[in-house]
N, C-alpha and C. Protein backbone atom coordinates (compact mmCIF):
# COMPACT_ATOMS: atom_id res chain seq x y z
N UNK A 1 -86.37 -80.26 -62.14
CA UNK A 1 -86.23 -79.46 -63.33
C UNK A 1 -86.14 -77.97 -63.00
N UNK A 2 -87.08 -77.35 -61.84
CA UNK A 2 -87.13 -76.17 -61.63
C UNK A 2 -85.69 -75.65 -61.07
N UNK A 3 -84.78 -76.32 -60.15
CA UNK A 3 -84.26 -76.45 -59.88
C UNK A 3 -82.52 -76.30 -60.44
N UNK A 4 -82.67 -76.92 -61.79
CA UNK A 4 -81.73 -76.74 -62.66
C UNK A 4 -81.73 -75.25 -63.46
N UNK A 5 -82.87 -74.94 -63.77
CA UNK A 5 -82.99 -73.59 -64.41
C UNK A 5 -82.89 -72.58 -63.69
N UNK A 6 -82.76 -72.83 -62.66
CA UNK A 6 -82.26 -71.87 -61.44
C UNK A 6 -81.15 -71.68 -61.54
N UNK A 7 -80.28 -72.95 -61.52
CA UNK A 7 -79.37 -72.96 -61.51
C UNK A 7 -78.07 -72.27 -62.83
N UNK A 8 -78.65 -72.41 -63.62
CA UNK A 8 -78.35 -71.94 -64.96
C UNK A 8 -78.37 -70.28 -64.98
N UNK A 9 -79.27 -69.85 -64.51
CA UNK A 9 -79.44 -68.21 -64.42
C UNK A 9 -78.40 -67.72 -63.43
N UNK A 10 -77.88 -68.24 -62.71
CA UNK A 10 -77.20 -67.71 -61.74
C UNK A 10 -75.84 -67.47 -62.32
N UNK A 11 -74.81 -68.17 -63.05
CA UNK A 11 -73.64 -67.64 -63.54
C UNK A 11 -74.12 -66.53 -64.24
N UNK A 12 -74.99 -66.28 -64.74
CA UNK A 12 -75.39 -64.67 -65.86
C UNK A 12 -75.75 -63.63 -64.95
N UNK A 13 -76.03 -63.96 -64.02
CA UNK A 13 -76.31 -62.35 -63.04
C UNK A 13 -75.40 -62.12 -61.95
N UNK A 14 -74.34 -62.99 -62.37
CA UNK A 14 -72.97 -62.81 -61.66
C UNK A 14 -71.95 -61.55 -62.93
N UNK A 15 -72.47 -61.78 -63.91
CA UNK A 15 -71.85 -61.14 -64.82
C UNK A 15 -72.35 -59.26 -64.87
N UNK A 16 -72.10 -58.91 -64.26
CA UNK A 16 -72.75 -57.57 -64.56
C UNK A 16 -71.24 -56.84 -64.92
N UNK A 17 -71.73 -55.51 -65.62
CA UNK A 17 -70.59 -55.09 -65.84
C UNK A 17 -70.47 -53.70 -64.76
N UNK A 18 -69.22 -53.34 -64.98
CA UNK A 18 -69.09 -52.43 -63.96
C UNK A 18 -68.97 -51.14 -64.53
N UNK A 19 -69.49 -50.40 -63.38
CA UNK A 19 -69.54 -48.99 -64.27
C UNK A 19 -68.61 -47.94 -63.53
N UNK A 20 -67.40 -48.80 -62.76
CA UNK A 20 -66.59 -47.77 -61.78
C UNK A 20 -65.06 -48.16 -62.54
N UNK A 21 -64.61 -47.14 -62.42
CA UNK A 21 -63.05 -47.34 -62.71
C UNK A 21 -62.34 -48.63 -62.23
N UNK A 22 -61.33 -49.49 -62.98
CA UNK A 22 -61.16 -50.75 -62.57
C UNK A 22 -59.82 -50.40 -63.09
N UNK A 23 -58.70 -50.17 -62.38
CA UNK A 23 -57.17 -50.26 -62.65
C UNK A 23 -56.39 -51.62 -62.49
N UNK A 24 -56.34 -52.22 -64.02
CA UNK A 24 -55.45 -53.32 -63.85
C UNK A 24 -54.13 -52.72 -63.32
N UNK A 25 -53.40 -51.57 -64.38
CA UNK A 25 -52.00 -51.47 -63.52
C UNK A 25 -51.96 -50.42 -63.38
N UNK A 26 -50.92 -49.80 -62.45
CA UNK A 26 -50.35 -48.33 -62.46
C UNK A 26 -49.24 -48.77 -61.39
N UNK A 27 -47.79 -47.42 -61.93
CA UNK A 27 -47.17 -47.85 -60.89
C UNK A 27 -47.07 -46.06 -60.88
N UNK A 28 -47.92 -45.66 -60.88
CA UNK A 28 -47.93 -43.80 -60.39
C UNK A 28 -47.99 -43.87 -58.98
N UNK A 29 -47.75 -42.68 -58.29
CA UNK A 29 -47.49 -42.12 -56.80
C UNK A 29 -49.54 -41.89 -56.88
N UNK A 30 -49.66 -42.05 -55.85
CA UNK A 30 -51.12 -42.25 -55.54
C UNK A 30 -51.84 -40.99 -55.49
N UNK A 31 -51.63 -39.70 -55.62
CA UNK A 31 -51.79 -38.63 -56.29
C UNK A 31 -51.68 -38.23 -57.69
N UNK A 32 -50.91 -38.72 -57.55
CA UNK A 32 -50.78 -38.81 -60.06
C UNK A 32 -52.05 -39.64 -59.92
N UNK A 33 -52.43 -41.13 -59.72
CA UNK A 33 -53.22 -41.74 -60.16
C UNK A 33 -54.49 -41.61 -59.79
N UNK A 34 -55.04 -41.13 -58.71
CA UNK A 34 -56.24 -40.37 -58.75
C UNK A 34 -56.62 -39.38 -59.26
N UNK A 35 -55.52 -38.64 -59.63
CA UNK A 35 -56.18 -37.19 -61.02
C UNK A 35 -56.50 -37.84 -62.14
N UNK A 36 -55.09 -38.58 -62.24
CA UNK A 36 -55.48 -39.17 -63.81
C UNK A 36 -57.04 -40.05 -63.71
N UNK A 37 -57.01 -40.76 -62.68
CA UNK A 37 -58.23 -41.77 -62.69
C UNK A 37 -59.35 -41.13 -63.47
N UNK A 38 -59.43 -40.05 -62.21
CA UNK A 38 -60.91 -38.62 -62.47
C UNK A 38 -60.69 -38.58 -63.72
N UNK A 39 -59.76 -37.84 -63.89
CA UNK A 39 -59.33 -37.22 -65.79
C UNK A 39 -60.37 -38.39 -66.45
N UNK A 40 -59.68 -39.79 -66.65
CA UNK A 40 -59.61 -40.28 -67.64
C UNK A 40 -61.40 -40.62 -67.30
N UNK A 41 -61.76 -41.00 -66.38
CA UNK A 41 -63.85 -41.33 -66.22
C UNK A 41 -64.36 -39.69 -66.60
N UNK A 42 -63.93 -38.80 -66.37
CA UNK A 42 -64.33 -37.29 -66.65
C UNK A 42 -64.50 -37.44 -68.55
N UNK A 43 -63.69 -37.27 -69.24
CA UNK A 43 -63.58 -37.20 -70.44
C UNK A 43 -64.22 -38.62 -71.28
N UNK A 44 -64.26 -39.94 -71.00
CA UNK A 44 -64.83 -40.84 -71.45
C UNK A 44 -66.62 -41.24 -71.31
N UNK A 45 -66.84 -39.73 -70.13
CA UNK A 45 -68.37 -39.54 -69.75
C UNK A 45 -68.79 -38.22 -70.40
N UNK A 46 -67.68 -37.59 -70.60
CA UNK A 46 -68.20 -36.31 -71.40
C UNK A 46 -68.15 -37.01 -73.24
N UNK A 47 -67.24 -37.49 -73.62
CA UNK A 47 -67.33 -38.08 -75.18
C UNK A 47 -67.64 -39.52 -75.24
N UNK A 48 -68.30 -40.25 -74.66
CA UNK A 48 -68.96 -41.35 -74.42
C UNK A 48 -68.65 -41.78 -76.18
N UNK A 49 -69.49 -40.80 -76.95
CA UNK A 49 -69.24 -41.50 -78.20
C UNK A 49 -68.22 -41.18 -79.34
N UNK A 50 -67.20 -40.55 -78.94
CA UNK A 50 -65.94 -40.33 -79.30
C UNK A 50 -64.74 -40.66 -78.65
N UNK A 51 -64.21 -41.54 -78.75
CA UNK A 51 -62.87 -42.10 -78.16
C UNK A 51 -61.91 -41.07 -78.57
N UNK A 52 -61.42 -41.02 -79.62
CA UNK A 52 -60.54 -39.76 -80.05
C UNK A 52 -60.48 -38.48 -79.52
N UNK A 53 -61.46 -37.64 -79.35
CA UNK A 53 -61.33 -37.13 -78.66
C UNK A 53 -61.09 -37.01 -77.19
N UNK A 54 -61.85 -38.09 -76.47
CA UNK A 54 -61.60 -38.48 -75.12
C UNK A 54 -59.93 -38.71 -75.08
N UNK A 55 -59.47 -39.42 -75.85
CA UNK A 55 -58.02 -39.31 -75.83
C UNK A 55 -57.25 -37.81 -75.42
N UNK A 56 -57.77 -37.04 -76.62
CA UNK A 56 -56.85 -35.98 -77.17
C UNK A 56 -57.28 -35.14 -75.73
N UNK A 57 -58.64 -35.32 -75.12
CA UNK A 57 -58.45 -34.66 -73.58
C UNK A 57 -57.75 -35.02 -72.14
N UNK A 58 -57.45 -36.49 -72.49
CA UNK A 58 -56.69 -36.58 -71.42
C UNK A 58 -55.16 -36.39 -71.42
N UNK A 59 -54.91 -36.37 -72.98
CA UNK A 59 -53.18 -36.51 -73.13
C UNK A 59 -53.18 -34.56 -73.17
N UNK A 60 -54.48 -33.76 -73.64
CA UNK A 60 -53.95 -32.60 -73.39
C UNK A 60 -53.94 -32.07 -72.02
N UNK A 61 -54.79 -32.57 -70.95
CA UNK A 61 -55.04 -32.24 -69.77
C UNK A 61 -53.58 -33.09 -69.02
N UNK A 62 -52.84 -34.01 -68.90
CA UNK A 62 -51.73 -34.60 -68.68
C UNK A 62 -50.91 -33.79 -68.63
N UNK A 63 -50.62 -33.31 -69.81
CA UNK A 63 -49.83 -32.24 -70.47
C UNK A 63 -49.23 -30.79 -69.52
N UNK A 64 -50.13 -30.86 -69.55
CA UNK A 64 -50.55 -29.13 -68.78
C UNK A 64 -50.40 -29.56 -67.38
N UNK A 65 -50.90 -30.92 -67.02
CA UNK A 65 -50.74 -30.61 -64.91
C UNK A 65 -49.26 -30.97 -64.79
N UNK A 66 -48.70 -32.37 -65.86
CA UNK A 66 -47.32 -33.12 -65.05
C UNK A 66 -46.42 -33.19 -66.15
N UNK A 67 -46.47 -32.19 -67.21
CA UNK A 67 -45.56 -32.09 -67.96
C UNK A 67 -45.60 -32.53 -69.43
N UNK A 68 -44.83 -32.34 -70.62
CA UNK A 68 -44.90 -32.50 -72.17
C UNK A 68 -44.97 -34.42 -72.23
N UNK A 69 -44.71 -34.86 -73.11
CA UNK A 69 -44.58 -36.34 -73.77
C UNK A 69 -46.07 -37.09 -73.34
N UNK A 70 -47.46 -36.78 -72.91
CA UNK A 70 -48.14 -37.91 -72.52
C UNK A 70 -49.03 -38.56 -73.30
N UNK A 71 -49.20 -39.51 -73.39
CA UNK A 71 -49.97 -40.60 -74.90
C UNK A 71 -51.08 -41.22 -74.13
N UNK A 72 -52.12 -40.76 -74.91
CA UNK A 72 -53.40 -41.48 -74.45
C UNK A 72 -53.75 -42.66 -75.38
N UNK A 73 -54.72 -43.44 -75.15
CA UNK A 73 -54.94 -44.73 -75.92
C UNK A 73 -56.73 -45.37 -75.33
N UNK A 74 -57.75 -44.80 -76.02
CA UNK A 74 -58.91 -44.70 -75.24
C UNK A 74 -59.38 -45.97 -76.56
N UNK A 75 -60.30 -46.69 -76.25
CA UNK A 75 -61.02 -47.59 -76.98
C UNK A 75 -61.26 -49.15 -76.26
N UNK A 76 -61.39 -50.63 -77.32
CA UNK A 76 -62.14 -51.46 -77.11
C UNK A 76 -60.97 -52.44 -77.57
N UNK A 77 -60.65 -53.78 -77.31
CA UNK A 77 -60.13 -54.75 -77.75
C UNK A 77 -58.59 -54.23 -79.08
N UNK A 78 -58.02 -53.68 -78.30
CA UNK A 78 -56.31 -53.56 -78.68
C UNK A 78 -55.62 -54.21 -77.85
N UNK A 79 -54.17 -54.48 -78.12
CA UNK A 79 -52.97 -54.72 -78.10
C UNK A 79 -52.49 -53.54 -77.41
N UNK A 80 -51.30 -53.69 -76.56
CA UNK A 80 -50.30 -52.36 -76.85
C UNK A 80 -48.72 -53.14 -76.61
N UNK A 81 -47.72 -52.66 -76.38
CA UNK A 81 -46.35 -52.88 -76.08
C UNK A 81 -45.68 -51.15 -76.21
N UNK A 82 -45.16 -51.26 -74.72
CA UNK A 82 -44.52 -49.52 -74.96
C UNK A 82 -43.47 -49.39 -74.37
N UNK A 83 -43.00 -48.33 -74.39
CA UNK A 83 -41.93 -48.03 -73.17
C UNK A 83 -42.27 -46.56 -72.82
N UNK A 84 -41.96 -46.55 -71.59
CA UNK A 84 -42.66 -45.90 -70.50
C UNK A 84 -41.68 -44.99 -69.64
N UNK A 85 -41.68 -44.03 -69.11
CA UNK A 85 -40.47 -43.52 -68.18
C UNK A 85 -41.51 -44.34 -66.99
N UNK A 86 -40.70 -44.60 -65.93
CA UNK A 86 -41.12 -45.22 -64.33
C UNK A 86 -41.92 -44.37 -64.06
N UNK A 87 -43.46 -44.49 -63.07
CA UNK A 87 -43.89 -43.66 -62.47
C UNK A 87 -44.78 -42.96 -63.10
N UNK A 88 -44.87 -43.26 -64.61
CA UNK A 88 -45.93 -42.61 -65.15
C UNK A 88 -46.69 -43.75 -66.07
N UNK A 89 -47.30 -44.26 -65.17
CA UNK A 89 -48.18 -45.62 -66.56
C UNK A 89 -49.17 -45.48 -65.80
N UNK A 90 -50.44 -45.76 -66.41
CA UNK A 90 -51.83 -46.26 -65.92
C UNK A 90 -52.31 -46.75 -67.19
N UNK A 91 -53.07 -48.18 -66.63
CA UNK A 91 -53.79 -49.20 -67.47
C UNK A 91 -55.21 -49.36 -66.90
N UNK A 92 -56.36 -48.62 -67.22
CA UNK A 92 -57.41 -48.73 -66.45
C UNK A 92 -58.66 -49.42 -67.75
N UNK A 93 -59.96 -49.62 -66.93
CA UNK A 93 -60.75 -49.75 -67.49
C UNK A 93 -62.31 -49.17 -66.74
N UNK A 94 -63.09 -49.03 -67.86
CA UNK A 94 -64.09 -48.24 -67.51
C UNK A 94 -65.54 -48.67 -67.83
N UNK A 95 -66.25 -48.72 -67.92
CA UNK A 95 -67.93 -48.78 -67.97
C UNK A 95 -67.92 -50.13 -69.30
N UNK A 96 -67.37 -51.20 -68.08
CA UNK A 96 -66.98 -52.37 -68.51
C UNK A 96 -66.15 -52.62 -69.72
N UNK A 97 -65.91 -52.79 -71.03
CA UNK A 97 -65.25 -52.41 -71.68
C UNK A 97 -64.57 -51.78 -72.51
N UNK A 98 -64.15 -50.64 -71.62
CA UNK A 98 -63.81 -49.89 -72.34
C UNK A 98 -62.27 -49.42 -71.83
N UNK A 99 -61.44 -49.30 -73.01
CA UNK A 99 -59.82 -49.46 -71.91
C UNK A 99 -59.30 -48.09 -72.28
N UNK A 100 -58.56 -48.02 -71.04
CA UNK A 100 -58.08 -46.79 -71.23
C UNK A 100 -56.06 -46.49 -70.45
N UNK A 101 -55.32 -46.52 -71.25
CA UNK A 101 -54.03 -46.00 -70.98
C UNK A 101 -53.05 -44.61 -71.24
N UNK A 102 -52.68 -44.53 -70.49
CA UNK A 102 -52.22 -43.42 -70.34
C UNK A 102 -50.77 -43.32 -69.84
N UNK A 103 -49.53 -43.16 -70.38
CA UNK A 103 -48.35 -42.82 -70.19
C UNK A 103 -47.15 -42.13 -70.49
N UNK A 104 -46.61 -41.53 -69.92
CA UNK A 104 -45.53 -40.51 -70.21
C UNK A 104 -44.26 -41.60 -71.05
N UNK A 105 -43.68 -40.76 -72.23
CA UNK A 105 -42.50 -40.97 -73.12
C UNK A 105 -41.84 -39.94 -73.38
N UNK A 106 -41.10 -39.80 -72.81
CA UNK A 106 -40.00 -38.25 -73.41
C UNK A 106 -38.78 -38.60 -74.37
């Protein structure tokens, strides 16, 4: 019996969440995507409890280093479908669920 309840606890402390940047996609040059990375954990640790704004800092900070058109999309359980110029997408996630995209449209 002891044995089984052991066993049972163990898939749940496999589950931890993560509290480091986790990039499902990007197809940025590996300098775009480490600013942006920083950017986007920088601003989602400074407005922890404002997504909107965390947005409006990374699409204004985007802006200003690599040029006009960039769309942020900070929050929890969405959808998206976009179009994208090449070279500028990132699909990350952060302090377990929390998603965060970021891409240029001109």
């Amino acid at each position: 019996m002891a044995e089984a309840a052991e066993e049972k606890k163990e898939p749940d402390s496999k589950r931890a969440v993560h509290t480091y940047p986790l990039i499902r996609h990007s197809d940025m040059n590996d300098e775009m995507r480490t600013e942006a990375m920083e950017l986007c954990v920088t601003a989602c640790e400074k407005f922890s409890s404002n997504n909107e704004t965390a947005a409006r800092m990374i699409k204004e900070t985007m802006d200003k280093k690599f040029g006009a058109s960039w769309h942020a999309i900070v929050g929890e359980g969405y959808g998206f479908e976009i179009t994208h110029e090449v070279k500028n997408l990132l699909y990350m996630f952060f302090g377990g669920n929390m998603a965060i995209m970021i891409w240029k449209c001109s």
